[in-house]
N, C-alpha and C. Protein backbone atom coordinates (compact mmCIF):
# COMPACT_ATOMS: atom_id res chain seq x y z
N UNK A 1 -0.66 -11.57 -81.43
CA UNK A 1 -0.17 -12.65 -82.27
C UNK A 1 1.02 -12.17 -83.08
N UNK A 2 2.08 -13.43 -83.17
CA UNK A 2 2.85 -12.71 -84.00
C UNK A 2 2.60 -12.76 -85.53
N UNK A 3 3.75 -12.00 -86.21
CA UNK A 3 3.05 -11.47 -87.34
C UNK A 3 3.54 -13.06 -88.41
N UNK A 4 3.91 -13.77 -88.14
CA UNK A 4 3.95 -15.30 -88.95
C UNK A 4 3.03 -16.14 -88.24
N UNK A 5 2.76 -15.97 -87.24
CA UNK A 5 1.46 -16.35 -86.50
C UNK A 5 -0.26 -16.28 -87.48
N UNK A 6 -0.22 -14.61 -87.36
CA UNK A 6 -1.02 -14.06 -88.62
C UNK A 6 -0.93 -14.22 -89.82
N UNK A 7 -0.01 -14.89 -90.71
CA UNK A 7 -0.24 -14.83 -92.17
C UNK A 7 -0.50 -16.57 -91.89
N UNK A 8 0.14 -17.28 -91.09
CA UNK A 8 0.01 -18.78 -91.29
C UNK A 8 -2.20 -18.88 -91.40
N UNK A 9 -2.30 -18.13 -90.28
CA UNK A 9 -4.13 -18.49 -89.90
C UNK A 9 -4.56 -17.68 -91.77
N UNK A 10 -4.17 -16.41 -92.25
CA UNK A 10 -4.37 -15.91 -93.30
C UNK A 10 -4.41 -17.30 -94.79
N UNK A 11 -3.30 -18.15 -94.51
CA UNK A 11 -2.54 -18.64 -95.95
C UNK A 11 -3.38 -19.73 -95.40
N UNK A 12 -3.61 -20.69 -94.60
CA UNK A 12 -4.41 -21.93 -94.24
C UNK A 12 -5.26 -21.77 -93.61
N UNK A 13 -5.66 -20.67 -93.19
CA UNK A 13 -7.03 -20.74 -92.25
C UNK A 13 -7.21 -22.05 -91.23
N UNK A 14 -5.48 -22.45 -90.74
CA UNK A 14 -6.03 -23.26 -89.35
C UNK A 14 -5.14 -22.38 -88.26
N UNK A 15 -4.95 -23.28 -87.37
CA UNK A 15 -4.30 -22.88 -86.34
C UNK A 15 -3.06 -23.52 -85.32
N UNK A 16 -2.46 -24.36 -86.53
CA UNK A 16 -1.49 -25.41 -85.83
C UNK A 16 0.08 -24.78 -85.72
N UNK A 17 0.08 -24.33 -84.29
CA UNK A 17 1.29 -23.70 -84.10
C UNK A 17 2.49 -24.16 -83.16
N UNK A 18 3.20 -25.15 -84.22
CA UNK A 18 4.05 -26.29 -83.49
C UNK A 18 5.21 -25.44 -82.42
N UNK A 19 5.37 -25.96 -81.39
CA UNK A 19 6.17 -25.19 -80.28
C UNK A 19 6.09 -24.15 -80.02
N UNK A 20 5.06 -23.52 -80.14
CA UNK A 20 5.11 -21.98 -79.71
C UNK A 20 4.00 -22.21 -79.18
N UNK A 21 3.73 -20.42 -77.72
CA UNK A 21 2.52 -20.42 -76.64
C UNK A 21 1.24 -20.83 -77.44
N UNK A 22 0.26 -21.19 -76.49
CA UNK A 22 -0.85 -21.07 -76.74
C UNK A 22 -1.46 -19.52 -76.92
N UNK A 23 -2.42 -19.41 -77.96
CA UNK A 23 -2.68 -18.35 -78.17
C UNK A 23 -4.22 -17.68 -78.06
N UNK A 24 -4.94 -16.66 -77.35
CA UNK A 24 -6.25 -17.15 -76.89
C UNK A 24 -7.35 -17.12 -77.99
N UNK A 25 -8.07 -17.82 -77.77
CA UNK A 25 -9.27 -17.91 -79.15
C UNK A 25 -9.29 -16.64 -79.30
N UNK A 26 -10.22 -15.36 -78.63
CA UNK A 26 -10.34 -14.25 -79.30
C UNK A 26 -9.52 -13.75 -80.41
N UNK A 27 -8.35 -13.79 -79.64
CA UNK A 27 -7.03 -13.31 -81.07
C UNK A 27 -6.83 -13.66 -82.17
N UNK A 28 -7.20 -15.04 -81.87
CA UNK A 28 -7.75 -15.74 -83.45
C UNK A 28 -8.84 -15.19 -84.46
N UNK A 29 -9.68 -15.01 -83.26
CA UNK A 29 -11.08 -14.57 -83.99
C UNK A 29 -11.20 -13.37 -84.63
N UNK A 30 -10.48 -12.34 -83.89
CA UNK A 30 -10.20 -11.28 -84.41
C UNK A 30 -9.40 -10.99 -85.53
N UNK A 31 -8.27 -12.05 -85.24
CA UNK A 31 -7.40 -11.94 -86.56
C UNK A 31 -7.88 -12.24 -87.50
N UNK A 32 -8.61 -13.28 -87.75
CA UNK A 32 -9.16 -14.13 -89.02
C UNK A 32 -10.62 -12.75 -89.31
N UNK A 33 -11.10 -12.26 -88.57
CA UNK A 33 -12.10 -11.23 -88.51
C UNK A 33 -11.82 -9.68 -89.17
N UNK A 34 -10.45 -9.65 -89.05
CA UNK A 34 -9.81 -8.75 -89.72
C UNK A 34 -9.52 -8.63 -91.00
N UNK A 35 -9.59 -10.09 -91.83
CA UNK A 35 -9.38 -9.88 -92.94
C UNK A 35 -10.53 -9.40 -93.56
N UNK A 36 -11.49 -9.80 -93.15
CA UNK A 36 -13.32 -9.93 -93.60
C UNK A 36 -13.12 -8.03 -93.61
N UNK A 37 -12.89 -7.41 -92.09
CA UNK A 37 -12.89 -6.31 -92.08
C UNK A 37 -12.64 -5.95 -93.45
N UNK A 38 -11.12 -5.48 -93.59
CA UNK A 38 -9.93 -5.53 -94.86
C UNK A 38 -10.78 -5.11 -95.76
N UNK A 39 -11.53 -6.43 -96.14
CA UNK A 39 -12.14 -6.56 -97.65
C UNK A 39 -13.41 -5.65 -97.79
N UNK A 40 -14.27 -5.12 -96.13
CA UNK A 40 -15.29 -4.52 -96.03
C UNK A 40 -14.43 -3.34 -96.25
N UNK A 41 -13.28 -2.32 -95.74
CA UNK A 41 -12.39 -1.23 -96.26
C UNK A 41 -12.59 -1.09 -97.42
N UNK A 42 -11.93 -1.91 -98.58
CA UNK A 42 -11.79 -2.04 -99.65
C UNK A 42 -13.37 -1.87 -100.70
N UNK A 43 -14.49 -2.32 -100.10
CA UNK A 43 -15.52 -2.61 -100.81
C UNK A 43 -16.55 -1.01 -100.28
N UNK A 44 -16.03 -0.15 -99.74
CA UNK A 44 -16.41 1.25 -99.23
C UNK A 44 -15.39 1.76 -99.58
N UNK A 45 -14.58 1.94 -100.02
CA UNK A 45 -13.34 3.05 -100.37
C UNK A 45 -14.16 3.97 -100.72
N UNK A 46 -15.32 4.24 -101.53
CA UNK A 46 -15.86 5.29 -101.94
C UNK A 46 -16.92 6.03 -101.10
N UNK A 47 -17.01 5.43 -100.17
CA UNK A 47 -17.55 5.69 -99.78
C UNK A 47 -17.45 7.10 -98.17
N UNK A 48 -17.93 8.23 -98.26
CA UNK A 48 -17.37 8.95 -97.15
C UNK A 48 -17.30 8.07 -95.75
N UNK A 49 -16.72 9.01 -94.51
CA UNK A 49 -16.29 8.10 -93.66
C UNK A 49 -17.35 8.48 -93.18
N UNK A 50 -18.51 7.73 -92.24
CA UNK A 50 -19.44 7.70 -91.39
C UNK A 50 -19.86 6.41 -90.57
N UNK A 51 -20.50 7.12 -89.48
CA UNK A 51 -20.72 6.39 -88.14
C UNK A 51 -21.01 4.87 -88.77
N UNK A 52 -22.16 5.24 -89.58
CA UNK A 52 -22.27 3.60 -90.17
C UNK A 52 -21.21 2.65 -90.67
N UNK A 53 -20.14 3.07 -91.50
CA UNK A 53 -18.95 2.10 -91.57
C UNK A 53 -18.43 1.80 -90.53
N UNK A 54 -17.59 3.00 -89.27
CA UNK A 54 -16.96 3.04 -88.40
C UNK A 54 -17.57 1.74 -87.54
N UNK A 55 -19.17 1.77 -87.37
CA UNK A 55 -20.31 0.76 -86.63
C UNK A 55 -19.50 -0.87 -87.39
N UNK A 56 -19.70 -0.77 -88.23
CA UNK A 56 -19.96 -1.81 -89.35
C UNK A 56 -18.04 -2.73 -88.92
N UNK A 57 -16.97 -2.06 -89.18
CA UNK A 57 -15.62 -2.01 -88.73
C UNK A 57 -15.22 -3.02 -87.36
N UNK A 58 -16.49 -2.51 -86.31
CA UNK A 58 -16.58 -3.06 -85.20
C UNK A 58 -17.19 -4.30 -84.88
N UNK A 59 -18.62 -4.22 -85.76
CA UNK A 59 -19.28 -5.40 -85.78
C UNK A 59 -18.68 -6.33 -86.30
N UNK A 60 -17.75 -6.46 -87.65
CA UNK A 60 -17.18 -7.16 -88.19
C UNK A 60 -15.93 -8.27 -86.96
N UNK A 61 -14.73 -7.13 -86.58
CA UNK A 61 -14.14 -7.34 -85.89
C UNK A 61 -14.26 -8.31 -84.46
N UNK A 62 -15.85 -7.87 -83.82
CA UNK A 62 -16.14 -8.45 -82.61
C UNK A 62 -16.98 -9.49 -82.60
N UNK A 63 -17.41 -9.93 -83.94
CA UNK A 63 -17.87 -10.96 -83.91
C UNK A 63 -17.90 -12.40 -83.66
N UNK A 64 -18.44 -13.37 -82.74
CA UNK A 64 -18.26 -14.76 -82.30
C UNK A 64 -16.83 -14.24 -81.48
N UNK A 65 -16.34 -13.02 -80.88
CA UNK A 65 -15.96 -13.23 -79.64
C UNK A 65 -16.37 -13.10 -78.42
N UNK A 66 -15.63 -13.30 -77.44
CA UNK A 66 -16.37 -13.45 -76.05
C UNK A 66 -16.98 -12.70 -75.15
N UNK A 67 -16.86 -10.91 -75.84
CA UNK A 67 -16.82 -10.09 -75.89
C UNK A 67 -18.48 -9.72 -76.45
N UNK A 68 -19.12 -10.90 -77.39
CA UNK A 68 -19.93 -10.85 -78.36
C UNK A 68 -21.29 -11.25 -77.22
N UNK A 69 -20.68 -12.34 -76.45
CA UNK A 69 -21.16 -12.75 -75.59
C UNK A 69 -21.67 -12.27 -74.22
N UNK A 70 -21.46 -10.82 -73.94
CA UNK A 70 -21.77 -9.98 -72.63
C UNK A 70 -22.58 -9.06 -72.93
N UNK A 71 -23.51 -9.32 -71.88
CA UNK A 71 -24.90 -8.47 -72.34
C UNK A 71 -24.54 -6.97 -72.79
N UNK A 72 -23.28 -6.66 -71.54
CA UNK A 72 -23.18 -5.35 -71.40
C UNK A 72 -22.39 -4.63 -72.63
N UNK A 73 -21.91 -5.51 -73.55
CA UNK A 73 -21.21 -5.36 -74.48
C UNK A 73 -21.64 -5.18 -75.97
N UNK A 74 -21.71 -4.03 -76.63
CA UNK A 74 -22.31 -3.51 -77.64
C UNK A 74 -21.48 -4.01 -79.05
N UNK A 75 -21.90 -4.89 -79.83
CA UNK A 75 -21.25 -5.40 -80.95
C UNK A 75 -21.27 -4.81 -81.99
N UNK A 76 -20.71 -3.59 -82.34
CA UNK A 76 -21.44 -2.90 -83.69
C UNK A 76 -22.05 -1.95 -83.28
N UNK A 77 -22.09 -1.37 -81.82
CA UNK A 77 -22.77 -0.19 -81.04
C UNK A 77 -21.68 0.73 -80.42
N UNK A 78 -21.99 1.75 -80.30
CA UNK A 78 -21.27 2.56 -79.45
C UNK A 78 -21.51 2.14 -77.77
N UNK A 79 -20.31 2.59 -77.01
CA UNK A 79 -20.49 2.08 -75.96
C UNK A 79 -21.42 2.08 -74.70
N UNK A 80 -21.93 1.21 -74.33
CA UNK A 80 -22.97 1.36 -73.04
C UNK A 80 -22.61 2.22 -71.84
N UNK A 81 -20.92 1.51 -70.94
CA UNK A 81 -20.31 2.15 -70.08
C UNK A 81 -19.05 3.06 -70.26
N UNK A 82 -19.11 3.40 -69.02
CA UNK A 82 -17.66 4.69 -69.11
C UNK A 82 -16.25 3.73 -69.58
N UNK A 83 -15.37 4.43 -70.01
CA UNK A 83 -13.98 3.68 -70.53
C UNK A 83 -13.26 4.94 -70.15
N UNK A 84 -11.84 4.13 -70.27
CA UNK A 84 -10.71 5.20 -70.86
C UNK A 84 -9.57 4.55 -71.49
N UNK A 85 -8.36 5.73 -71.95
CA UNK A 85 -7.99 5.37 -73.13
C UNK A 85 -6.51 5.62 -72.31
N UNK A 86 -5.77 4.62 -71.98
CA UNK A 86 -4.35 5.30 -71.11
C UNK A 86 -4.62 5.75 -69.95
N UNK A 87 -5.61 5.87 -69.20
CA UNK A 87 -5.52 6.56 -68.08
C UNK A 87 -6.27 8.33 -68.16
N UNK A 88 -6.36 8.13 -69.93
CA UNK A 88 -7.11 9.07 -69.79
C UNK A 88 -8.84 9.43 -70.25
N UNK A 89 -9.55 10.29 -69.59
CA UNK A 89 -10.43 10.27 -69.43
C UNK A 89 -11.38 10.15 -71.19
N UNK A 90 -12.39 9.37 -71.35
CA UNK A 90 -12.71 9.57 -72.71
C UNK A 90 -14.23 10.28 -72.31
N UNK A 91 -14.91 10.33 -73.96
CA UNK A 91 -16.37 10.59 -73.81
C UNK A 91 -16.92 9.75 -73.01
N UNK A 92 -18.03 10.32 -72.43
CA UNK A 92 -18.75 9.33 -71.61
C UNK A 92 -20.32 8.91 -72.34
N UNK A 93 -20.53 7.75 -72.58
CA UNK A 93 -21.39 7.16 -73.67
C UNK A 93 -22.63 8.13 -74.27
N UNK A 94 -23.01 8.53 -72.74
CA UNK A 94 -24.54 9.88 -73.88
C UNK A 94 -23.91 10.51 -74.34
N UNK A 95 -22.78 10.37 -74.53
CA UNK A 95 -22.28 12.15 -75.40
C UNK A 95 -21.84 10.92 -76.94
N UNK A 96 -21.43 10.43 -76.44
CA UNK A 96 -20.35 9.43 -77.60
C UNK A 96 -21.09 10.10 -79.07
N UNK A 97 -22.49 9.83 -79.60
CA UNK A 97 -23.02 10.09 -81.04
C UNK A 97 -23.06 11.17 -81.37
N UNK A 98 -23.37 12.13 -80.43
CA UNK A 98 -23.04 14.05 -80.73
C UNK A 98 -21.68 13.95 -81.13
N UNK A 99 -20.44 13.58 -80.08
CA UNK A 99 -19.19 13.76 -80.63
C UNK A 99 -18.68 12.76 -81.61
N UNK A 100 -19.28 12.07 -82.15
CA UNK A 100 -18.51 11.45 -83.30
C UNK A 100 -19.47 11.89 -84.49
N UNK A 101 -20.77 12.02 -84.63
CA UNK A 101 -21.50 12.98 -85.27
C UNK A 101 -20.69 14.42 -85.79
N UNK A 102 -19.93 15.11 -84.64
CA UNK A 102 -18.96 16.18 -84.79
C UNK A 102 -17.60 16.35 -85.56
N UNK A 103 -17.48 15.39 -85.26
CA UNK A 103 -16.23 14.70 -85.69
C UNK A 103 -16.06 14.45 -87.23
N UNK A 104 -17.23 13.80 -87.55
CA UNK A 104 -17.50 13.31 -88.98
C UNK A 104 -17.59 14.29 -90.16
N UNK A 105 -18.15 15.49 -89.32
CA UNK A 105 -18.54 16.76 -90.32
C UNK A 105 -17.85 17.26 -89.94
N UNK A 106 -17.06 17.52 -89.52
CA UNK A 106 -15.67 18.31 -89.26
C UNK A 106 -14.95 17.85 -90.31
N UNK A 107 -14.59 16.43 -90.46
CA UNK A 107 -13.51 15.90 -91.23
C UNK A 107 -14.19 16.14 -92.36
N UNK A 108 -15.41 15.53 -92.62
CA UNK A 108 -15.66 15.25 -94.50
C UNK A 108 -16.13 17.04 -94.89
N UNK A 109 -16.06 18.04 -94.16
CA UNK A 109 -16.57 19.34 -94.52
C UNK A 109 -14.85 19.76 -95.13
N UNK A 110 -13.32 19.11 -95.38
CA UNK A 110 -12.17 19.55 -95.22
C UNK A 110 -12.04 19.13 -97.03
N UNK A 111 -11.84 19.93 -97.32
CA UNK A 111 -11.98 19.73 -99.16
C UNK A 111 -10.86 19.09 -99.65
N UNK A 112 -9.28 18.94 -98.87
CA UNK A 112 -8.64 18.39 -99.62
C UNK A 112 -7.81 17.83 -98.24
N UNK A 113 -8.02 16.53 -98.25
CA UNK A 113 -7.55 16.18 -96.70
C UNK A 113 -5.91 15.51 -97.09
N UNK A 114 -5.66 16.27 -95.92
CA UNK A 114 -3.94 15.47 -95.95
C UNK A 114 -3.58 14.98 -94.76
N UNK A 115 -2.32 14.22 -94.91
CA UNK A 115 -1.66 13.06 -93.77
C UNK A 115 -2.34 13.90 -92.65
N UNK A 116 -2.06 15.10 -92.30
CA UNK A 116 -2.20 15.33 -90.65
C UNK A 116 -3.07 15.32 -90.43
N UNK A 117 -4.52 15.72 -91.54
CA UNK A 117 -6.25 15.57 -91.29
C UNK A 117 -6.69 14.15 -90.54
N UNK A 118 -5.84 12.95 -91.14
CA UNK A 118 -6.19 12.11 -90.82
C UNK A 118 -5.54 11.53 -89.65
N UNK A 119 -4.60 11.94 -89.36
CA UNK A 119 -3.38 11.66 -88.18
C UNK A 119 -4.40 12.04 -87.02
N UNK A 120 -5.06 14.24 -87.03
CA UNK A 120 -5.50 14.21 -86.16
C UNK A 120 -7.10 13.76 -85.80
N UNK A 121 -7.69 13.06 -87.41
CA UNK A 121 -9.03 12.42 -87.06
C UNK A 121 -8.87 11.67 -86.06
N UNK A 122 -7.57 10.45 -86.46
CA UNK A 122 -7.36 9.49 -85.30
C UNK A 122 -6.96 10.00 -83.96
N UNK A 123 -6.67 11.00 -83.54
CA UNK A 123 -6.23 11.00 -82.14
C UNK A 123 -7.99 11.71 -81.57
N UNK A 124 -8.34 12.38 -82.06
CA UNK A 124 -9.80 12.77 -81.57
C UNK A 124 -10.81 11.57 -81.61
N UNK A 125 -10.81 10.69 -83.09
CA UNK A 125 -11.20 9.36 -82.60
C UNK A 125 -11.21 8.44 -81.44
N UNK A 126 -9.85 8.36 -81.53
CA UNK A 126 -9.11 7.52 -80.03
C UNK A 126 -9.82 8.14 -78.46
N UNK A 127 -9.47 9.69 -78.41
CA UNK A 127 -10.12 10.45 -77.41
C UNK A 127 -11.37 10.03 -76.75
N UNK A 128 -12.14 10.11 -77.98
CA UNK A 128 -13.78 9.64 -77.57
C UNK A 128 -13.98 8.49 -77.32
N UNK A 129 -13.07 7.02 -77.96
CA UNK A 129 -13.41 5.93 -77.60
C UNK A 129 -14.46 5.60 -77.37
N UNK A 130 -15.17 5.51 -78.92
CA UNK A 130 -16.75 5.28 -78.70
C UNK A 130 -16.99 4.10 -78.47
N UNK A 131 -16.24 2.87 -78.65
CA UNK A 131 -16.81 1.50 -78.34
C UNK A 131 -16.22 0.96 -77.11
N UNK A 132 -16.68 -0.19 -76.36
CA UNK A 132 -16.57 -0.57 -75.27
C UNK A 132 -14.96 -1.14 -75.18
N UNK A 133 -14.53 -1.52 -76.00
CA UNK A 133 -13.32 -2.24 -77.12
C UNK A 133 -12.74 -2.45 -78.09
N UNK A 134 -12.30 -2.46 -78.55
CA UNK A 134 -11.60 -2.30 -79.76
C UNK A 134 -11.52 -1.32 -80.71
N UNK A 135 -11.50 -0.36 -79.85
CA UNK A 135 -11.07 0.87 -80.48
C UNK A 135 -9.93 1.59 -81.36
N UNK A 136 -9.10 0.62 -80.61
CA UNK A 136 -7.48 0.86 -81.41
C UNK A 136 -7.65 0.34 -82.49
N UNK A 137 -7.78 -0.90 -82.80
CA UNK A 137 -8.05 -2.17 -84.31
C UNK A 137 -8.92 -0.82 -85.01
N UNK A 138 -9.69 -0.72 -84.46
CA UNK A 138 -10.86 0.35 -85.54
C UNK A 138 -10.20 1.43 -86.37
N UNK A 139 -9.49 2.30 -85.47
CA UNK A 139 -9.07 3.49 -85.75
C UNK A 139 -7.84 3.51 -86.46
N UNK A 140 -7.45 1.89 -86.23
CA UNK A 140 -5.94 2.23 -87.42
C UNK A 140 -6.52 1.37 -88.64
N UNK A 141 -7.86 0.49 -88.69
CA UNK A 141 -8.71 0.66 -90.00
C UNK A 141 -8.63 1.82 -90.96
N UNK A 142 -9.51 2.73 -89.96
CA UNK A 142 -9.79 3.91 -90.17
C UNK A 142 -8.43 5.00 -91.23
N UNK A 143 -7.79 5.08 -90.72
CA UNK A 143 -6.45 5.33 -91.15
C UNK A 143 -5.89 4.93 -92.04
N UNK A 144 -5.76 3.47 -91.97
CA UNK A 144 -5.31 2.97 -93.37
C UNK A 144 -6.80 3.34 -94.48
N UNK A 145 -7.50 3.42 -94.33
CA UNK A 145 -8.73 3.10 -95.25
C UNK A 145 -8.71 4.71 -95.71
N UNK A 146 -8.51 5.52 -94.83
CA UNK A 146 -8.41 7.19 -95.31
C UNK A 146 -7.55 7.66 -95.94
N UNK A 147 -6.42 6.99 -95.44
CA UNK A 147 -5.39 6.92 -96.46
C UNK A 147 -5.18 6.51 -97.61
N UNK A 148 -5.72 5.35 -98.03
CA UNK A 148 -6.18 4.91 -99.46
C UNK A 148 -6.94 5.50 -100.58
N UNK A 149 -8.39 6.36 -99.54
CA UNK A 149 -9.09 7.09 -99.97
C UNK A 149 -8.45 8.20 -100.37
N UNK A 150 -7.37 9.33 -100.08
CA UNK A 150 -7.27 10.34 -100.04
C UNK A 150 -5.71 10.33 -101.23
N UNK A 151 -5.58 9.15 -101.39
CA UNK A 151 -4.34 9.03 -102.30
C UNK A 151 -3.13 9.20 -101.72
N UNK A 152 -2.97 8.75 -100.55
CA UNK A 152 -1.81 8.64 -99.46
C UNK A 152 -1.28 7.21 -99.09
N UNK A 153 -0.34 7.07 -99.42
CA UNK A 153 0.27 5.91 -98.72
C UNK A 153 -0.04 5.27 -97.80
N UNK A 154 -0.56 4.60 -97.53
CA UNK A 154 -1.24 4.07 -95.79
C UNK A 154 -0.05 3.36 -95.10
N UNK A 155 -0.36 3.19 -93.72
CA UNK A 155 0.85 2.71 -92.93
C UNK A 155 0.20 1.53 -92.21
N UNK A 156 0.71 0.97 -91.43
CA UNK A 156 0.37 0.35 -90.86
C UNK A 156 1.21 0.22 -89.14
N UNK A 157 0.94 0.39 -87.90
CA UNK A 157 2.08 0.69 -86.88
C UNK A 157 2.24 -0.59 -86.27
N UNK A 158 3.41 -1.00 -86.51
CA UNK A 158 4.10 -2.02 -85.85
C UNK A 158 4.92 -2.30 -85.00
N UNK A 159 5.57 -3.45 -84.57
CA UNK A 159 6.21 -3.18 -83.22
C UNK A 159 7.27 -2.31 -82.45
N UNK A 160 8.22 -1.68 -84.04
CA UNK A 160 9.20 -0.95 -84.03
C UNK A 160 8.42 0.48 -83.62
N UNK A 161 6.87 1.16 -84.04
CA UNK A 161 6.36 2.10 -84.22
C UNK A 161 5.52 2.50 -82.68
N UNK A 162 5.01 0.96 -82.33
CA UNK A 162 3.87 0.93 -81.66
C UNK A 162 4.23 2.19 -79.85
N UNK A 163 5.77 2.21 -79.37
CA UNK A 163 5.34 2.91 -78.58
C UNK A 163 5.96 4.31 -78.72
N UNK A 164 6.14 4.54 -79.65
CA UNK A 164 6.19 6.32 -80.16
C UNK A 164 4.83 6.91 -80.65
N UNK A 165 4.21 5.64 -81.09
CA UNK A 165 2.89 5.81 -81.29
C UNK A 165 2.09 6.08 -80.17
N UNK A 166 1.91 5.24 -79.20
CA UNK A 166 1.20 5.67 -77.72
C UNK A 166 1.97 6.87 -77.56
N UNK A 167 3.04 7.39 -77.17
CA UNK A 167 3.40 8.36 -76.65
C UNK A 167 3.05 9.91 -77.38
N UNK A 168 2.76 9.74 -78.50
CA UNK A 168 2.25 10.36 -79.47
C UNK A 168 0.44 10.79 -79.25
N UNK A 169 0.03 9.89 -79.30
CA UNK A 169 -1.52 9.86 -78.72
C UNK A 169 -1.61 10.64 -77.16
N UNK A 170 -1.15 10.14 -76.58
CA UNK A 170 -0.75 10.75 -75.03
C UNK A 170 -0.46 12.02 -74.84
N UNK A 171 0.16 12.57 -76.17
CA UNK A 171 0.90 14.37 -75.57
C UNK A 171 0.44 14.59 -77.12
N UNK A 172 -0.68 14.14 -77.69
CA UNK A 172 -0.97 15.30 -79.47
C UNK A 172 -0.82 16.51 -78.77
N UNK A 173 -1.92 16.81 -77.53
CA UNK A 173 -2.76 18.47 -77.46
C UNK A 173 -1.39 19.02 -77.07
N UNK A 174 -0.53 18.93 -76.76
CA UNK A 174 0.75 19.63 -76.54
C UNK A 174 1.98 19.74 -77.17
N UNK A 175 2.82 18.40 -77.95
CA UNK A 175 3.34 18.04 -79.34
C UNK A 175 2.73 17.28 -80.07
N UNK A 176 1.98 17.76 -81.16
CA UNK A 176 1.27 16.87 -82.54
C UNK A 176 2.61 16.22 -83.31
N UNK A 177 3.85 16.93 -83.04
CA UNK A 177 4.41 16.27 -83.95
C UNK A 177 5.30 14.53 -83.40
N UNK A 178 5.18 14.44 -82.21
CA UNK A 178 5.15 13.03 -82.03
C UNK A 178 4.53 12.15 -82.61
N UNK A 179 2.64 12.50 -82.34
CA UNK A 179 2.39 11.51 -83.00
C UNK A 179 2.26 11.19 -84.83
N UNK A 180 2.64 12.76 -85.43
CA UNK A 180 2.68 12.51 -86.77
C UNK A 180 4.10 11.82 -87.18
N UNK A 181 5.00 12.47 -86.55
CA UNK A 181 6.06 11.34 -87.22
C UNK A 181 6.57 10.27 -86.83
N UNK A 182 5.71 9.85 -85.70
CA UNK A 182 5.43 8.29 -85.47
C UNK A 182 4.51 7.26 -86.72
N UNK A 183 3.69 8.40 -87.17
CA UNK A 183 3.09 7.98 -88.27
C UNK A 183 3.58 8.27 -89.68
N UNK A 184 4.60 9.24 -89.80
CA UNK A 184 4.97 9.18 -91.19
C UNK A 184 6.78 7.88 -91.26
N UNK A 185 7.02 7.92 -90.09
CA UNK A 185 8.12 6.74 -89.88
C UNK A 185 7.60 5.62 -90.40
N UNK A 186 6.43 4.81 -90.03
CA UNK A 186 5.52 3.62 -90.48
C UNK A 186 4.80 3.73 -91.63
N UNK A 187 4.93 5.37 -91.95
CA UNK A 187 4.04 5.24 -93.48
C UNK A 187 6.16 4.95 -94.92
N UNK A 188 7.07 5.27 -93.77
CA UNK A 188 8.35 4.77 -94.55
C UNK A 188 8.67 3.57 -95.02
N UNK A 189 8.51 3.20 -93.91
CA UNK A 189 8.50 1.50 -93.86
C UNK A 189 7.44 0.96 -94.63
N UNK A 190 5.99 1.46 -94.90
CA UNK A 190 5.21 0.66 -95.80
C UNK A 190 5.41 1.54 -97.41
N UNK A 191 6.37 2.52 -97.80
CA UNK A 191 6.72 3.21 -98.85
C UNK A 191 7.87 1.93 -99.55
N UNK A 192 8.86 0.87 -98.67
CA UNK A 192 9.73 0.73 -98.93
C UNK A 192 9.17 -1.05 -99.12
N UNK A 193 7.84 -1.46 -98.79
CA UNK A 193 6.89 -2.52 -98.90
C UNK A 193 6.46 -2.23 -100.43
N UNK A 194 6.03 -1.32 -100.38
CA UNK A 194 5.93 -0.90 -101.84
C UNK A 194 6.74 -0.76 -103.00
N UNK A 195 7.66 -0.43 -102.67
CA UNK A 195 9.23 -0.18 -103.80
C UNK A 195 9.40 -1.62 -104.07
N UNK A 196 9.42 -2.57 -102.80
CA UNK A 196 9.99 -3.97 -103.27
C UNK A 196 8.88 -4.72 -104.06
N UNK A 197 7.94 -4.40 -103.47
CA UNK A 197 6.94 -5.69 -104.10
C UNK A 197 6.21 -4.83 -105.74
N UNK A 198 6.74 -3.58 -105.81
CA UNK A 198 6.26 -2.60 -107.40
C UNK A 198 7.39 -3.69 -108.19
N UNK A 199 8.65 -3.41 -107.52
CA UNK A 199 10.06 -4.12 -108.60
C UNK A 199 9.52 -5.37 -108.90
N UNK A 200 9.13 -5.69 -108.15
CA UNK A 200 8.50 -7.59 -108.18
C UNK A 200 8.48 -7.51 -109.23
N UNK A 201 6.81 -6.70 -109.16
CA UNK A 201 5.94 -7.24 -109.93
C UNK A 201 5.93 -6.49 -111.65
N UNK A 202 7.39 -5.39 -111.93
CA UNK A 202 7.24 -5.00 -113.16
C UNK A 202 8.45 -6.24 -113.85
N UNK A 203 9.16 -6.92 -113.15
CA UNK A 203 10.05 -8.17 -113.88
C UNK A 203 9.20 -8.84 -114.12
């Protein structure tokens, strides 16, 4: 969806989008599902990062979609079947709770976490692709929400970002620094979201 697409369903909560494509229900659902997310971020900030939010992130997100609707499809669960992420190979589901179990105490055992802690939570996140879907939406939750937590600027990756970003994810284990300054480029752009709307709001 585009991003005036998204604030119109945000500011009226309908969906009347004169001359432009049709757009498919899920995307809706998700979008409007995202804010709910948002506010679930916001209402755990204090909370450390664990499987149960990460769970919770998903359930929120996949809810009353069609997605919600397939047996084989875990709403708020880690995944039933095999996936991958690009072509490349992820965890395969019995392993999925050991390695994000691993994962979790790895990160919250790090006493003073910075941008790249969380840069490379997300690419080991992504790796394992514990849910059947929507893994990406989750993990740049995740990110922004760690970022908030940790007293970091959060970003958000957008269309200008989005494929330095894949390419970044794709080659971390060999250059990390693709995908970090794919992510500190988008944490610029939301530094300079900030400068304008701080000036706003001290006139």
């Amino acid at each position: 969806m585009t991003e005036a697409q998204t604030r119109y369903i945000f500011e009226t909560r309908t969906i009347g989008f004169k001359d432009q494509e049709a757009v498919p229900v899920d995307d809706i659902i998700e979008t409007s599902n995202h804010f709910v997310a948002f506010d679930y971020l916001l209402d755990t900030i204090d909370k450390p990062l664990s499987n149960e939010v990460i769970k919770e992130f998903h359930r929120i997100l996949k809810t009353g979609t069609s997605d919600a609707t397939k047996e084989w499809f875990r709403v708020g669960d880690w995944k039933k079947l095999p996936n991958e992420a690009g072509g490349t190979e992820t965890s395969l589901p019995e392993n999925v709770e050991t390695d994000m179990n691993k994962l979790n105490e790895r990160y919250n055992s790090v006493k003073e976490i910075s941008f790249e802690n969380i840069v490379e939570y997300h690419y080991r996140f992504e790796k394992i692709h514990p849910f059947q879907d929507g893994n990406g939406r989750v993990g740049r939750l995740i990110l922004f929400r760690e970022c908030l937590r940790n007293n970091i600027i959060p970003f958000i990756i957008d269309d200008d970002h989005k494929l330095f970003y894949y390419r970044g994810l794709k080659e971390f284990e060999s250059i990390r620094g693709y995908l970090i300054d794919a992510c500190l480029s988008a944490q610029d752009t939301c530094k300079e979201w900030v400068r304008y709307f701080y000036a706003d709001l001290k006139q």
